[in-house]
Protein backbone atom coordinates (compact mmCIF):
# COMPACT_ATOMS: atom_id res chain seq x y z
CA UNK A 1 -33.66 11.34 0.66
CA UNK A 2 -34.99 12.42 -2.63
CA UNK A 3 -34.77 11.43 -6.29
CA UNK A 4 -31.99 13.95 -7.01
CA UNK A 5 -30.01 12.85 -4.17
CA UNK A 6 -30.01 9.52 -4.84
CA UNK A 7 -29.19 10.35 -8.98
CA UNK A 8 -26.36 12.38 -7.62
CA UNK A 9 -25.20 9.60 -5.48
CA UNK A 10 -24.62 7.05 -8.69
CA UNK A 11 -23.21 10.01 -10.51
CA UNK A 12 -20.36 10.48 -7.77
CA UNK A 13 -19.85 6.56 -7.06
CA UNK A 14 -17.33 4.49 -7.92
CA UNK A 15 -18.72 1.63 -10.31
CA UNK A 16 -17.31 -1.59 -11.93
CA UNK A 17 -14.80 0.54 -14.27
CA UNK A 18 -13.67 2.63 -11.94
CA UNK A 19 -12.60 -0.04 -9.59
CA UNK A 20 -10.98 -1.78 -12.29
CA UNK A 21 -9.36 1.51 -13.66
CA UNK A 22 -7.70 2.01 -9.90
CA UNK A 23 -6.82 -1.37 -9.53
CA UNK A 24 -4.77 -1.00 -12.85
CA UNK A 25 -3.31 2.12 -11.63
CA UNK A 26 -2.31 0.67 -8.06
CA UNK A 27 -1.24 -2.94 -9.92
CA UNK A 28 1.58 -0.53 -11.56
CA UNK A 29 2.55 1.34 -8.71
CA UNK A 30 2.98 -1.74 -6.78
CA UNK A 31 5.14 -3.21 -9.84
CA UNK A 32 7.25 -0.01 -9.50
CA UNK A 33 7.78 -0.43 -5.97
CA UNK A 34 8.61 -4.27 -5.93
CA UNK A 35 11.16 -2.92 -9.00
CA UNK A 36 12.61 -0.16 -6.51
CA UNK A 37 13.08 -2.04 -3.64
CA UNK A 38 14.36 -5.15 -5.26
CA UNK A 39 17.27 -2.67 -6.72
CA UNK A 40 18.07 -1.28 -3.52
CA UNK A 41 18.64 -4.61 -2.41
CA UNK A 42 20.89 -5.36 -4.84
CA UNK A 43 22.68 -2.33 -3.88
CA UNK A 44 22.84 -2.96 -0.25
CA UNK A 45 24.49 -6.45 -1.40
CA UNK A 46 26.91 -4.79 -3.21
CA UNK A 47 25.68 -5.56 -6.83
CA UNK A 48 24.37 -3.37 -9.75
CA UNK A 49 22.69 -5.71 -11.87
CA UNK A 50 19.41 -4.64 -13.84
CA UNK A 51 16.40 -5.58 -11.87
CA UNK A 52 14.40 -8.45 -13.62
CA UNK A 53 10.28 -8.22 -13.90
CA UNK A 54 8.47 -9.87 -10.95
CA UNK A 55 8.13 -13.90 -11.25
CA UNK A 56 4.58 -15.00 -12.13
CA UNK A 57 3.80 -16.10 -8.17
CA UNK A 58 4.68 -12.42 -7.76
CA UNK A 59 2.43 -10.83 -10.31
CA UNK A 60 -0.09 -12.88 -9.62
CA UNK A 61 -0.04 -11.97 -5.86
CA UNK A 62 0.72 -7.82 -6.93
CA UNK A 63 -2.47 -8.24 -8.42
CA UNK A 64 -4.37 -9.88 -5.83
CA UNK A 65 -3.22 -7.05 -3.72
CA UNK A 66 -4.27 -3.72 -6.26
CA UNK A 67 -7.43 -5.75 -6.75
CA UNK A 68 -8.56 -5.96 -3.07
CA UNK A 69 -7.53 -2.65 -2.42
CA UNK A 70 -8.93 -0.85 -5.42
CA UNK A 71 -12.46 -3.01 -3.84
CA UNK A 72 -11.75 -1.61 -0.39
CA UNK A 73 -11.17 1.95 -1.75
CA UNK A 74 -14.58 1.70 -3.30
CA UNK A 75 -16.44 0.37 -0.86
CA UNK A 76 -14.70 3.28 1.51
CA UNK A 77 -15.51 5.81 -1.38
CA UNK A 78 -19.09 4.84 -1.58
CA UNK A 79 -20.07 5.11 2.38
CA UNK A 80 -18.33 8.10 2.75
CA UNK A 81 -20.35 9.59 -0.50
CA UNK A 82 -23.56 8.27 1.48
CA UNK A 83 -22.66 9.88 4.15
CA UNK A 84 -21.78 13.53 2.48
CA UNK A 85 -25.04 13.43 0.65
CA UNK A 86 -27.07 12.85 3.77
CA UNK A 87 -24.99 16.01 5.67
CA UNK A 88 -25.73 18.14 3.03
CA UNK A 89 -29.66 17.02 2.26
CA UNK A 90 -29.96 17.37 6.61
CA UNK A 91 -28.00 20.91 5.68
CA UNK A 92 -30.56 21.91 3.47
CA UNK A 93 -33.53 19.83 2.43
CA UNK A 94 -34.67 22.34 -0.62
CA UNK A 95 -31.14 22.30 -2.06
CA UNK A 96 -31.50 22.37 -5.88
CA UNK A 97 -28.98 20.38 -8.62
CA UNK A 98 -26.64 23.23 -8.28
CA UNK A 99 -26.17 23.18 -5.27
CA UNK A 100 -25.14 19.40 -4.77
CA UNK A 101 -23.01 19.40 -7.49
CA UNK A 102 -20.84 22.90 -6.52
CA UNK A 103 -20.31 20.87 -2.71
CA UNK A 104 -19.78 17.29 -3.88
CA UNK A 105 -17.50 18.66 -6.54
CA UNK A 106 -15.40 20.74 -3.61
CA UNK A 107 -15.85 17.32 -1.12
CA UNK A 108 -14.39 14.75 -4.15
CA UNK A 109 -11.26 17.71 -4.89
CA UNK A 110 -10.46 17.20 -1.45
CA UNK A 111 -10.50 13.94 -0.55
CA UNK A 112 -8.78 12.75 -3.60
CA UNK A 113 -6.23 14.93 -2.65
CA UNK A 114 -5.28 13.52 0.51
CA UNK A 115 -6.48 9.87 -0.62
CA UNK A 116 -4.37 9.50 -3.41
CA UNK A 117 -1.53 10.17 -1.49
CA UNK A 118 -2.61 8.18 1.70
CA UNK A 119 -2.99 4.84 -1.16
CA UNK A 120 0.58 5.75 -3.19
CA UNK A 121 2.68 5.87 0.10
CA UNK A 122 0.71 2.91 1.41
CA UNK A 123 1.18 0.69 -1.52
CA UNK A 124 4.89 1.37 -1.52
CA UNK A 125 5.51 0.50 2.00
CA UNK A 126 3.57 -2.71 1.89
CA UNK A 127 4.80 -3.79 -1.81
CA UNK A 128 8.76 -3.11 -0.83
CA UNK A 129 8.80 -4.78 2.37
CA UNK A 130 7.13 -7.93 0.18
CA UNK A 131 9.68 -7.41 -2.01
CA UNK A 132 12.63 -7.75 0.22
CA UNK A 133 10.96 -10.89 2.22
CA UNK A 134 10.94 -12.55 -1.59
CA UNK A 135 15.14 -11.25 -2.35
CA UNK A 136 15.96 -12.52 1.30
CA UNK A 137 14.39 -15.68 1.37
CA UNK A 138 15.91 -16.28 -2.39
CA UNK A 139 19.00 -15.26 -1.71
CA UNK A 140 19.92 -15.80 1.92
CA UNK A 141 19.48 -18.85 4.69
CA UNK A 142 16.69 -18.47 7.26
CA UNK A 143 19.85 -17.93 9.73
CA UNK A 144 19.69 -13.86 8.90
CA UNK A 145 19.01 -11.51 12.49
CA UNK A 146 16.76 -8.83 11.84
CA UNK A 147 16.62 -5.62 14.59
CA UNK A 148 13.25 -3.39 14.44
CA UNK A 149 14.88 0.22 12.48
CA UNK A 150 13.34 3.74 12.13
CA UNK A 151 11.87 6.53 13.70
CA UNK A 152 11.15 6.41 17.66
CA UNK A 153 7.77 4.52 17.70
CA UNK A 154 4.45 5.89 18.67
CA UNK A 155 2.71 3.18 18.86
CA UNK A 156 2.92 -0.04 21.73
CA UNK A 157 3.32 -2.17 18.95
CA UNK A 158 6.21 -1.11 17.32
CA UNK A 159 7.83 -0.63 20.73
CA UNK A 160 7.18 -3.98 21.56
CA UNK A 161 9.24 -4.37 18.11
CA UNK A 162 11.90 -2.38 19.43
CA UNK A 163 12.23 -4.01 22.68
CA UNK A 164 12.84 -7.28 21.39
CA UNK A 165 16.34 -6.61 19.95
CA UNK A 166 18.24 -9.04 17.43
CA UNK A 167 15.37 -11.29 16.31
CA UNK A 168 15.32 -14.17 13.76
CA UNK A 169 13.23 -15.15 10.43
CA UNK A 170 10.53 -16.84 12.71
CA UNK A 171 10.26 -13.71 14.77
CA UNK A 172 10.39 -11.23 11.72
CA UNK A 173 7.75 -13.57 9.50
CA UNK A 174 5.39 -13.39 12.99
CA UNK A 175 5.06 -9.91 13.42
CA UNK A 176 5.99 -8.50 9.66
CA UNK A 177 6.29 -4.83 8.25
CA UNK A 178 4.30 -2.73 7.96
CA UNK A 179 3.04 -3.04 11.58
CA UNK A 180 0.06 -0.37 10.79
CA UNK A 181 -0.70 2.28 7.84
CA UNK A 182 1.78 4.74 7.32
CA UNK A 183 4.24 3.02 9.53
CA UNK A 184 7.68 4.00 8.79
CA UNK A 185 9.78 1.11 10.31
CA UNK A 186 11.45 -1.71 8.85
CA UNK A 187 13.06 -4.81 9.37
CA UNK A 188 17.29 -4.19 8.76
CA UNK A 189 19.42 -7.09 8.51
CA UNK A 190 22.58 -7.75 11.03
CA UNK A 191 24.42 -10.31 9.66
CA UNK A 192 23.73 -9.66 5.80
CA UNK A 193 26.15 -12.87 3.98
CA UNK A 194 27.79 -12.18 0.91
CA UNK A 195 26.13 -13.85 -2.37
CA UNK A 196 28.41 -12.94 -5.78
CA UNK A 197 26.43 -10.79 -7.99
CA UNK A 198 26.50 -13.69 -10.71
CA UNK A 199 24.12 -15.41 -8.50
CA UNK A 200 22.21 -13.11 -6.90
CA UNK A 201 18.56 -13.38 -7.34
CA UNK A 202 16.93 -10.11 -8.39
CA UNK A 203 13.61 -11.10 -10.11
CA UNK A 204 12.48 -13.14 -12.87
């Protein structure tokens, strides 16, 4: 590799800021989501109450999360950069400035694209299933039944999932949701009790 390549490579990487910028950005989607999906448990209860901020065992742990996966995204970032460089030094060895910039330019445009999406939808799935663990456990017994609900699985783990029928806590806190990324099942209560709004739990 030469000089230039590996200039362009700490131009195009993520550093300390930009970890913490993302992390930021992903510690407010995930407050959005817990939000979301603490409300449409409310509604599913029957109540319309305004949905309270997380607790402080919450934040702390929505922050844990964005902060581990803003890491993860930059450490993901970073080898893939690596990588790109090297295809396109192999590609052409003489390659000037210009031409590094006009194809890392088109290769970041691209993958943010699909990346950005890939982390929002991700975050929301694993922050709202959280969320409804924390508004069950608060507000039910541990004598709920849970069945596996969603889309026909493709995978043998969620039709293991399926297969096992009306499951309780024990079973649901074993093998919780999401069962892989982008999976679109979910945990549905069978035998949902009725709590009076007055005393329903719905954040701090």
């Amino acid at each position: 590799m030469s000089r230039l390549t590996q200039t362009l490579g700490l131009l195009y990487r993520m550093a300390d800021d930009d970890i913490r910028t993302l992390a930021d950005e992903i510690y407010a989607m995930r407050t959005r989501s817990w939000q979301t999906a603490i409300t449409l448990e409310a509604r599913t209860a029957g109540c319309n109450q305004a949905v309270r901020s997380p607790g402080a065992d919450s934040r702390l742990e929505l922050r844990r999360a964005s902060d581990s996966d803003a890491a993860q995204i930059a450490r993901t970032h970073n080898r893939d950069l690596e990588s790109q460089i090297e295809r396109l030094y192999a590609a052409n060895a003489r390659g000037n400035r210009q031409y590094y910039y006009a194809n890392l330019d088109t290769w970041s445009r691209q993958r943010s694209a699909w990346k950005r999406t890939s982390i929002a939808l991700n975050t929301a799935v694993t922050t709202s299933e959280a969320a409804r663990r924390e508004f069950r456990s608060r507000n039910y017994s541990a004598l709920l039944r849970y069945v596996f609900s969603g889309p026909p699985p493709s995978c043998a783990d969620c039709s293991r999932r399926f297969a096992a029928g009306v499951v309780n806590q024990e079973y649901v806190d074993k093998f919780p949701c999401p069962r892989h990324i982008n999976c679109p099942h979910s945990w549905q209560i069978v035998n949902r009790p009725r709590v009076p709004c007055s005393e329903l739990w719905v954040g701090e």
